[in-house]
C-alpha atoms as a PDB file:
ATOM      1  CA  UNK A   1      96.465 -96.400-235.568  1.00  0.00           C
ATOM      2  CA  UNK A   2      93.388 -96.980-237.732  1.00  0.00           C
ATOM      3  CA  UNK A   3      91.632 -99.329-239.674  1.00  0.00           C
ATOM      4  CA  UNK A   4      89.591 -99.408-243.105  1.00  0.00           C
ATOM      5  CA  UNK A   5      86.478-100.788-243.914  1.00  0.00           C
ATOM      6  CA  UNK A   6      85.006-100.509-247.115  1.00  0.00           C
ATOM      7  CA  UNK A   7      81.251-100.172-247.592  1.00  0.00           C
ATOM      8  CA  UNK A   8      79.433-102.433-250.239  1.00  0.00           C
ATOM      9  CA  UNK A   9      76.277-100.478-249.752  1.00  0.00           C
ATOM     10  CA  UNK A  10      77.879 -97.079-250.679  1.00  0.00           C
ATOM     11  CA  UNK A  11      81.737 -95.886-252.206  1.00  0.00           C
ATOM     12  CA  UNK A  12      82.634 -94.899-248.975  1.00  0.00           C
ATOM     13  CA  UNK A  13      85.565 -96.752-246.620  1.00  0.00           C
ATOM     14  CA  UNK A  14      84.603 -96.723-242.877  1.00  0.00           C
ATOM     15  CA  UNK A  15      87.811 -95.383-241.349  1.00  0.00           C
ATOM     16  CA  UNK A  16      88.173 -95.916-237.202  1.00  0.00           C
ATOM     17  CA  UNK A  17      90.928 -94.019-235.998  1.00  0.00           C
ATOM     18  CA  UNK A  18      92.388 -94.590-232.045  1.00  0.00           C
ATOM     19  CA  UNK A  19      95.516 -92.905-230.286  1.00  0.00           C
ATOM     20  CA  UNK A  20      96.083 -95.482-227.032  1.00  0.00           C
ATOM     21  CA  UNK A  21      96.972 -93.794-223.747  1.00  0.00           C
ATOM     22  CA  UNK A  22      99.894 -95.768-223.397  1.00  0.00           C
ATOM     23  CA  UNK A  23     100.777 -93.120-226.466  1.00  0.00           C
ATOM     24  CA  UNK A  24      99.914 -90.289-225.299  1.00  0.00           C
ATOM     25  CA  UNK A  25      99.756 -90.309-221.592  1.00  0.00           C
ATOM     26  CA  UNK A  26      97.095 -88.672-219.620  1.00  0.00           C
ATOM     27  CA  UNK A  27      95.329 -85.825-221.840  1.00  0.00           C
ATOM     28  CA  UNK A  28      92.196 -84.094-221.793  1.00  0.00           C
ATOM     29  CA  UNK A  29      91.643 -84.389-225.769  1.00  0.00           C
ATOM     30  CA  UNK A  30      92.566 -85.002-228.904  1.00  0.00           C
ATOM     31  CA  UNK A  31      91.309 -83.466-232.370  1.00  0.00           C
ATOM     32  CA  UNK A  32      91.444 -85.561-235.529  1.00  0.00           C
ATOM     33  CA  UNK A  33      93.167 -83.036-237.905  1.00  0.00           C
ATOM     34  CA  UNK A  34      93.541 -83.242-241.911  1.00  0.00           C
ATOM     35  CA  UNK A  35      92.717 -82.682-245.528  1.00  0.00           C
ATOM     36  CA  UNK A  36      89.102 -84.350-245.071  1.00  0.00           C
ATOM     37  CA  UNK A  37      88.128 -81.857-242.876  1.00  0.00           C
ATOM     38  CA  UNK A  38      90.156 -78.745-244.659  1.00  0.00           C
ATOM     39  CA  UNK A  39      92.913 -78.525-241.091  1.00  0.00           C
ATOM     40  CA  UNK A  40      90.209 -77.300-239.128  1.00  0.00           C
ATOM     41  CA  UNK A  41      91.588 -78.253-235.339  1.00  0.00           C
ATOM     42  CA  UNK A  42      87.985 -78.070-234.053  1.00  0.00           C
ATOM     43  CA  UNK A  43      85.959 -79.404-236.009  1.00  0.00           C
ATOM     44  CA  UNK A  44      86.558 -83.157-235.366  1.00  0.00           C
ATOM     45  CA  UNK A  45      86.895 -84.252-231.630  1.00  0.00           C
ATOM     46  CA  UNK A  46      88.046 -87.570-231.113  1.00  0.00           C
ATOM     47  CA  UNK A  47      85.712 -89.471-228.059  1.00  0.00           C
ATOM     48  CA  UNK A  48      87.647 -90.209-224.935  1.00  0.00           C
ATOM     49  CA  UNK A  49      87.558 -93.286-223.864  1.00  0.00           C
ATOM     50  CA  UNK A  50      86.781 -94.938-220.426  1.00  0.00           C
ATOM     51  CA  UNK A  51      90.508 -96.342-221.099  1.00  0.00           C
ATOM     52  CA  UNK A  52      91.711 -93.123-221.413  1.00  0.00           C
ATOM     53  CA  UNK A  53      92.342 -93.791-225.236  1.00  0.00           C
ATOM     54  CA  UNK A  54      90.733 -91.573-228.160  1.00  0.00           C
ATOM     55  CA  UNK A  55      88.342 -93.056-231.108  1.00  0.00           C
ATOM     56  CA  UNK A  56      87.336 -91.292-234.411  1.00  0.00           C
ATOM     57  CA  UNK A  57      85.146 -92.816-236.953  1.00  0.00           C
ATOM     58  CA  UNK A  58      85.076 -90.857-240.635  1.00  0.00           C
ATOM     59  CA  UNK A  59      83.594 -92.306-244.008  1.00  0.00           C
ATOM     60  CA  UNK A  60      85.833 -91.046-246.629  1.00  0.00           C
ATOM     61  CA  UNK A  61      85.958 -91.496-250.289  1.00  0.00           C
ATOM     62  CA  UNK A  62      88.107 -94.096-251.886  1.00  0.00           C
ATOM     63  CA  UNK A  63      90.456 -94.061-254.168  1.00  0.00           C
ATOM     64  CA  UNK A  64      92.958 -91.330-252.826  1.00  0.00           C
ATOM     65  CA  UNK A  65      95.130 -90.506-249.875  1.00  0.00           C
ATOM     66  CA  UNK A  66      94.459 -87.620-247.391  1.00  0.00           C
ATOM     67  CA  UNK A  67      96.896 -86.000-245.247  1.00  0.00           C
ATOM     68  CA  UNK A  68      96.257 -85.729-241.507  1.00  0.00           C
ATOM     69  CA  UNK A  69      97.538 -85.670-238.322  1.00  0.00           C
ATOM     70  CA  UNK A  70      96.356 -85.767-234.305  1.00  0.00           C
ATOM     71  CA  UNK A  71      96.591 -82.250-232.353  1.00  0.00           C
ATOM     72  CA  UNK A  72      96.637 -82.779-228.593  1.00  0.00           C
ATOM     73  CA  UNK A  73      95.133 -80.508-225.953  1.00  0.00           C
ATOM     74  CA  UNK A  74      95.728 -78.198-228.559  1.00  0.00           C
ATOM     75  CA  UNK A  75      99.295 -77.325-228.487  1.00  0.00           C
ATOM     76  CA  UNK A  76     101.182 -80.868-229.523  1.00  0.00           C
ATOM     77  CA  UNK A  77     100.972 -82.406-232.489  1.00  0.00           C
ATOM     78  CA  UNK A  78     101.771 -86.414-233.113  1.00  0.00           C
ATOM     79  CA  UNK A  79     101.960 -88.089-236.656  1.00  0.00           C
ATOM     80  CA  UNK A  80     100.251 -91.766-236.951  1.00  0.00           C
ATOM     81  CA  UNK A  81     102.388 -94.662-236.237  1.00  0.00           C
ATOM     82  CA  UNK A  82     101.229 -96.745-238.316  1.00  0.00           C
ATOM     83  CA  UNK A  83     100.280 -94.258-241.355  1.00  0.00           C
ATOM     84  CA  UNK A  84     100.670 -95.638-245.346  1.00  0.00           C
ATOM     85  CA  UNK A  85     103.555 -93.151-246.148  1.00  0.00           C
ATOM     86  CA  UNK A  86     104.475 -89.531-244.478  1.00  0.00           C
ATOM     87  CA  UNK A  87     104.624 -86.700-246.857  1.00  0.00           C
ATOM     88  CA  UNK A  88     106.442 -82.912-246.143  1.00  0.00           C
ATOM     89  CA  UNK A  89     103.954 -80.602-244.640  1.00  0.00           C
ATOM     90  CA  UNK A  90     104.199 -76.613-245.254  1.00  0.00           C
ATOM     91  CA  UNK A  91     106.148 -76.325-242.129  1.00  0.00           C
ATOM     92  CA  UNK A  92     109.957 -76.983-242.745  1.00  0.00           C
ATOM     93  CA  UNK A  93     110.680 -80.125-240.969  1.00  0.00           C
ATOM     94  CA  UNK A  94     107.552 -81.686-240.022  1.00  0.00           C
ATOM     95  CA  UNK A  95     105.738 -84.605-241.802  1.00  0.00           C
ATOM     96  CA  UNK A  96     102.374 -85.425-242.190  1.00  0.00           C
ATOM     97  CA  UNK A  97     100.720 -88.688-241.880  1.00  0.00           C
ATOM     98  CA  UNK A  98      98.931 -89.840-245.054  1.00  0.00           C
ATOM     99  CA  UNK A  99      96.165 -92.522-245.070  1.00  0.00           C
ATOM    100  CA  UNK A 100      95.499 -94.103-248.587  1.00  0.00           C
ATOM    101  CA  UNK A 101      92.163 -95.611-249.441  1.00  0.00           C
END
């Protein structure tokens, strides 16, 4: 799930992203993956939780939408829930979640 928040003080939206545990189940972590940080599955750690749920905060630019999905301990990959639309990937048969700002 996330929510938006746009900035007055700069063109930016404040995006908070969070996978719940109930979710995911017990995992070490989770890596925030998309088109805002070119698919690079290490570059963007999400913070575990005391819950045992993951939190990612990225300002992005408004005014388009960005693919992305969450990779998990590094070998599963889950789509957003709650994403704006789903769009094909490369990959025959798998989606990506797309967040539009």
């Amino acid at each position: 799930m996330f929510t938006k928040q746009y900035l007055k003080s700069k063109a930016l939206c404040r995006v908070r992203f969070k996978l719940y545990k109930k979710q995911i189940g017990s995992v070490d972590k989770v890596h925030l993956v998309g088109e805002f940080n070119d698919w690079d599955e290490k570059q963007k750690p999400m913070k575990k939780l005391k819950s045992g749920d993951f939190s990612a905060v990225m300002d992005l630019k408004p005014d388009r939408a960005y693919q992305f999905r969450y990779l998990i301990d590094d070998n599963r990959w889950l789509n957003d829930e709650t994403a704006d639309a789903y769009c094909p990937s490369p990959f025959p048969g798998v989606e990506n979640s797309v967040i539009t700002l």
